[in-house]
N, C-alpha and C. Protein backbone atom coordinates (compact mmCIF):
# COMPACT_ATOMS: atom_id res chain seq x y z
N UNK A 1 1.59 2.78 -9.45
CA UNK A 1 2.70 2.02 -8.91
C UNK A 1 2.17 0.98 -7.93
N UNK A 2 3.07 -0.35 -7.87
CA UNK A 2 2.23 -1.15 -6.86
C UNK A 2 3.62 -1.70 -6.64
N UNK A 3 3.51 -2.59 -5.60
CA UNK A 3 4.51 -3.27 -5.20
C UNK A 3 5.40 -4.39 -5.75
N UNK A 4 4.27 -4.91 -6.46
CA UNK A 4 5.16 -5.25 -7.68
C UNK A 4 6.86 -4.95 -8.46
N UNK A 5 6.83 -3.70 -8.26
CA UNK A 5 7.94 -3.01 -8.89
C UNK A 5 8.88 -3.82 -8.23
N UNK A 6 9.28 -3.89 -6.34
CA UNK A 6 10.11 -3.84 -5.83
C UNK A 6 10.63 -5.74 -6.05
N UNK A 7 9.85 -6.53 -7.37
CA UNK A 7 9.96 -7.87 -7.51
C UNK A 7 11.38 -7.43 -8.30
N UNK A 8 11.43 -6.45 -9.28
CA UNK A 8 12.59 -6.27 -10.42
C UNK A 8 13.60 -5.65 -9.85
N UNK A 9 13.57 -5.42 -9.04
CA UNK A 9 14.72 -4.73 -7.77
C UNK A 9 15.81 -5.67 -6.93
N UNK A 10 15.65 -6.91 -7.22
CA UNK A 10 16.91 -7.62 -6.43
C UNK A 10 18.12 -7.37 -6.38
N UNK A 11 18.54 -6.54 -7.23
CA UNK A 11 19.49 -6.43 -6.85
C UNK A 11 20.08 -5.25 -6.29
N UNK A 12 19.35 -4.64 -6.05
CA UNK A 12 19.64 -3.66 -4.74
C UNK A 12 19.65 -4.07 -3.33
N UNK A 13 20.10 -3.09 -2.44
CA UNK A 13 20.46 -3.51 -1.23
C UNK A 13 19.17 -3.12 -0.55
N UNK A 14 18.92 -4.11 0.33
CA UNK A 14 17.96 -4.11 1.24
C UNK A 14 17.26 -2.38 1.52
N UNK A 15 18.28 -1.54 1.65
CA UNK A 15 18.05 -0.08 2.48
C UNK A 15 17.66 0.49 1.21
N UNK A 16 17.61 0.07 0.52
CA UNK A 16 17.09 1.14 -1.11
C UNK A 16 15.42 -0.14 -1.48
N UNK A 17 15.79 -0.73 -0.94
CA UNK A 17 14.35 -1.73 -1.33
C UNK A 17 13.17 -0.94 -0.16
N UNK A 18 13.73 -1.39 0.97
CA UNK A 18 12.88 -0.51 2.13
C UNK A 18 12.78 1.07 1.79
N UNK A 19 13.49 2.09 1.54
CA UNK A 19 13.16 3.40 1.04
C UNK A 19 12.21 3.19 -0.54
N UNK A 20 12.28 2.08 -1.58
CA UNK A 20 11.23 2.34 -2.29
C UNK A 20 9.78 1.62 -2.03
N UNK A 21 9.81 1.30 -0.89
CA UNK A 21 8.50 0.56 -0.75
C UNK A 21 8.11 1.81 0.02
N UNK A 22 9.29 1.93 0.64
CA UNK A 22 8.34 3.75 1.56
C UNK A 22 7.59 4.41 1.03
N UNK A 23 8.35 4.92 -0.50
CA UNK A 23 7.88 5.72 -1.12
C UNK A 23 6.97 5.12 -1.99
N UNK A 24 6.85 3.58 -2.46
CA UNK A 24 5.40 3.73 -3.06
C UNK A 24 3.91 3.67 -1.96
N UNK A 25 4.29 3.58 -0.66
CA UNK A 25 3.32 3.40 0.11
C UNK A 25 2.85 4.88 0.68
N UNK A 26 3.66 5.95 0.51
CA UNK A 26 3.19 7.69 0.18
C UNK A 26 2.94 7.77 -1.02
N UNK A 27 3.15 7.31 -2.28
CA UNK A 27 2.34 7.25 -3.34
C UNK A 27 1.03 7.13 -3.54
N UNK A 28 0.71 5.61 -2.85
CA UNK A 28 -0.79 5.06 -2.68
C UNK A 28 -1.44 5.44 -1.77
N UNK A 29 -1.18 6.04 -1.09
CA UNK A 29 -1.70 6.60 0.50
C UNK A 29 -2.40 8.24 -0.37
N UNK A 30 -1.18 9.08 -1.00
CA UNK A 30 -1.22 10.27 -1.42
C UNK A 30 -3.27 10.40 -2.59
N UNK A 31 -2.80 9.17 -3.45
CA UNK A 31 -3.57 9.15 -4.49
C UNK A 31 -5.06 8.34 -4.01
N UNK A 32 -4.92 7.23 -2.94
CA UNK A 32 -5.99 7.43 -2.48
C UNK A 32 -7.02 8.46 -1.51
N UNK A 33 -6.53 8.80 -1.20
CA UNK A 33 -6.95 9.98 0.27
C UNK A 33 -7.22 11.25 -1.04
N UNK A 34 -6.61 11.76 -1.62
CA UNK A 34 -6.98 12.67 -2.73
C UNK A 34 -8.05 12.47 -3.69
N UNK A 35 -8.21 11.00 -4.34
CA UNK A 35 -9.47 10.51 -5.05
C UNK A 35 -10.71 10.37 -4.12
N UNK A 36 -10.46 10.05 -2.43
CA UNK A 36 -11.52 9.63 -1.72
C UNK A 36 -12.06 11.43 -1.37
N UNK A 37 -10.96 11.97 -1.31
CA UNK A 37 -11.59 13.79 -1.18
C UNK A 37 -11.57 14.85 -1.83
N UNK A 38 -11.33 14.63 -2.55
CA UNK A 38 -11.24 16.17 -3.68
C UNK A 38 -11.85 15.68 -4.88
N UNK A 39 -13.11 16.46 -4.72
CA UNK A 39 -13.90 16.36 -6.59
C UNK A 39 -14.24 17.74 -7.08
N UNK A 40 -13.59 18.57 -5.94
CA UNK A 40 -14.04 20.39 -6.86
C UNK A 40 -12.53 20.97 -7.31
N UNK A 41 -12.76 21.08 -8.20
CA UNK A 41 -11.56 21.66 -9.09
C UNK A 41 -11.82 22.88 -9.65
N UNK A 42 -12.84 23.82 -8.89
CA UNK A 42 -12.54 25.03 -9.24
C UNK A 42 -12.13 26.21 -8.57
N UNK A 43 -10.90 25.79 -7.72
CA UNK A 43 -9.92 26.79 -7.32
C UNK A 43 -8.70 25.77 -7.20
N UNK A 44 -7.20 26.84 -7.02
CA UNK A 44 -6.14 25.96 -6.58
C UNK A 44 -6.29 25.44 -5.16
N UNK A 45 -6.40 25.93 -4.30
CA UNK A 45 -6.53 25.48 -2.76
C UNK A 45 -7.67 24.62 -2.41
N UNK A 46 -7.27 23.61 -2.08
CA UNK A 46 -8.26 22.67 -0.88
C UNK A 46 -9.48 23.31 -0.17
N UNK A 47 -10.54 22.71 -0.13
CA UNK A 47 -11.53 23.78 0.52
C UNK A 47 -11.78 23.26 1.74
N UNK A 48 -12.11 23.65 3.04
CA UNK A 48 -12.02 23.26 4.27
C UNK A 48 -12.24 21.65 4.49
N UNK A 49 -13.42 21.15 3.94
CA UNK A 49 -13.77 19.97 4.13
C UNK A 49 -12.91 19.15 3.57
N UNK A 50 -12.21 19.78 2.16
CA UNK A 50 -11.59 18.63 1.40
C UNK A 50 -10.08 18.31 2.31
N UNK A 51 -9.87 19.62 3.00
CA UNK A 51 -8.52 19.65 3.61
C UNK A 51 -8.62 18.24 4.61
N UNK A 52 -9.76 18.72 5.83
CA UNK A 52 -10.47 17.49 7.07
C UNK A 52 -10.24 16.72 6.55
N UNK A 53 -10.89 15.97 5.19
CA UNK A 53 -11.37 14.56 4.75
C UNK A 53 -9.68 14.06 4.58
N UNK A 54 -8.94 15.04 3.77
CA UNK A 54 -7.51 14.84 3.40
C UNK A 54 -6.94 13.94 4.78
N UNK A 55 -6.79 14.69 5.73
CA UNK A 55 -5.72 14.81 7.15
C UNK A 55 -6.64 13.53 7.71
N UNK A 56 -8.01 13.17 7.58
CA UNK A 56 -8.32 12.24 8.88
C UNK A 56 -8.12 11.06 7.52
N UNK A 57 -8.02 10.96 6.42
CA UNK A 57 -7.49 10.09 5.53
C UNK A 57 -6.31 9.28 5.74
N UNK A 58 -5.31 10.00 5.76
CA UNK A 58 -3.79 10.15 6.36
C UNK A 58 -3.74 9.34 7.64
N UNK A 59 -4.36 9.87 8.74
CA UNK A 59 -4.09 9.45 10.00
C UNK A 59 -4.53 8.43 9.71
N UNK A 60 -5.67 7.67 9.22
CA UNK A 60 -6.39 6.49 9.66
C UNK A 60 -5.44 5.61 9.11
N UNK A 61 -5.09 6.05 7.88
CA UNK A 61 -4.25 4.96 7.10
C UNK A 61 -2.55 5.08 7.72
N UNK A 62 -2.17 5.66 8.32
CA UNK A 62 -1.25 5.57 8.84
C UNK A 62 -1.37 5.06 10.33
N UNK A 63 -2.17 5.27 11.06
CA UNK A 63 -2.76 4.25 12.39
C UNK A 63 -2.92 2.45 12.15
N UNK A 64 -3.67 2.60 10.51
CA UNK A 64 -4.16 1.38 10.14
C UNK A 64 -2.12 0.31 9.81
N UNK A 65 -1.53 1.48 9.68
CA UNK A 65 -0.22 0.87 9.17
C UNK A 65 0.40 0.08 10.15
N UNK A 66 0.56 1.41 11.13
CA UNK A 66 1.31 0.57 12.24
C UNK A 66 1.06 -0.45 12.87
N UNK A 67 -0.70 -0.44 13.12
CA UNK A 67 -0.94 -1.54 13.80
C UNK A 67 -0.91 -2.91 13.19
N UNK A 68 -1.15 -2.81 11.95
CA UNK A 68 -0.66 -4.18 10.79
C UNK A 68 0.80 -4.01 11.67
N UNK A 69 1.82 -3.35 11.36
CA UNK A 69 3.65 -3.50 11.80
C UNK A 69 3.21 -4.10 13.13
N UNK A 70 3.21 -3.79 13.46
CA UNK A 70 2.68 -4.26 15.37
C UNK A 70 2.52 -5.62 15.61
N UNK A 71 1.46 -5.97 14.58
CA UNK A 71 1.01 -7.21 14.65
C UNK A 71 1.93 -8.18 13.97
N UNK A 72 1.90 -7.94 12.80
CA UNK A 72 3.05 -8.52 12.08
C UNK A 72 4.30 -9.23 13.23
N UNK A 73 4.84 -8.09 13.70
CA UNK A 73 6.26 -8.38 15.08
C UNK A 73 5.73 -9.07 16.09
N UNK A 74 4.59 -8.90 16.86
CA UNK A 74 4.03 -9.96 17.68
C UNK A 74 3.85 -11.26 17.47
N UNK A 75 3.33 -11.52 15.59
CA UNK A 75 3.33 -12.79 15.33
C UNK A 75 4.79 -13.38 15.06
N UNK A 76 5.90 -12.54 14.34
CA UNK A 76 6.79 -12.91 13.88
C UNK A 76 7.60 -13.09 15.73
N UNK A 77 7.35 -12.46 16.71
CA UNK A 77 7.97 -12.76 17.95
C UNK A 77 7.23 -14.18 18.62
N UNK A 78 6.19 -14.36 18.51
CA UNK A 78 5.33 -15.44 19.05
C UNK A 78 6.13 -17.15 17.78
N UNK A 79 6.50 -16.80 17.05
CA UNK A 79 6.79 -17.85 15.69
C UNK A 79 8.32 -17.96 16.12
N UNK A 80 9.30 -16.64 16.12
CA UNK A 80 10.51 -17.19 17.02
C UNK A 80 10.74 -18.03 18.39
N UNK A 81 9.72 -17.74 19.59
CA UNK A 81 9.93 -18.74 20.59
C UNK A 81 8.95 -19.56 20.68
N UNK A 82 8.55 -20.26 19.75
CA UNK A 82 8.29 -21.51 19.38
C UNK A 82 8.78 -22.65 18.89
N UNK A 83 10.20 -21.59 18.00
CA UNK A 83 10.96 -22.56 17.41
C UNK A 83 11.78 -23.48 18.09
């Protein structure tokens, strides 16, 4: 899934556009952090390290999110009182 999708979506309302970009961005988050840590597939459960690599996966890319949002609003606030 990529973002793309949410191009064929106009005609939904804003609050269903924002809930599917949510959810493809726990999609891509999910499937990268899982390809970057798990290559043993011989048990069902996560094995300690794969769990770590999982969770500090997650955080970074969710740290890495906000501060893009952050920035984003600073520029988009710095571009309003200019106008």
């Amino acid at each position: 899934m990529d973002k793309n999708m949410l191009a064929g979506l106009e005609g939904l309302p804003e609050e269903d556009k924002a809930r599917m970009s949510s959810m493809i961005d726990h999609l891509q988050l999910r499937d990268r952090c899982f390809n970057d840590c798990v290559d043993n597939f011989t048990r069902k459960a996560l094995q300690k390290q794969e769990e770590t690599c999982v969770m500090r996966c997650a955080e970074k890319f969710l740290k890495h999110s906000m501060r893009v949002g952050l920035r984003f609003a600073e520029l988009n606030s710095q571009a309003a009182t200019q106008d």
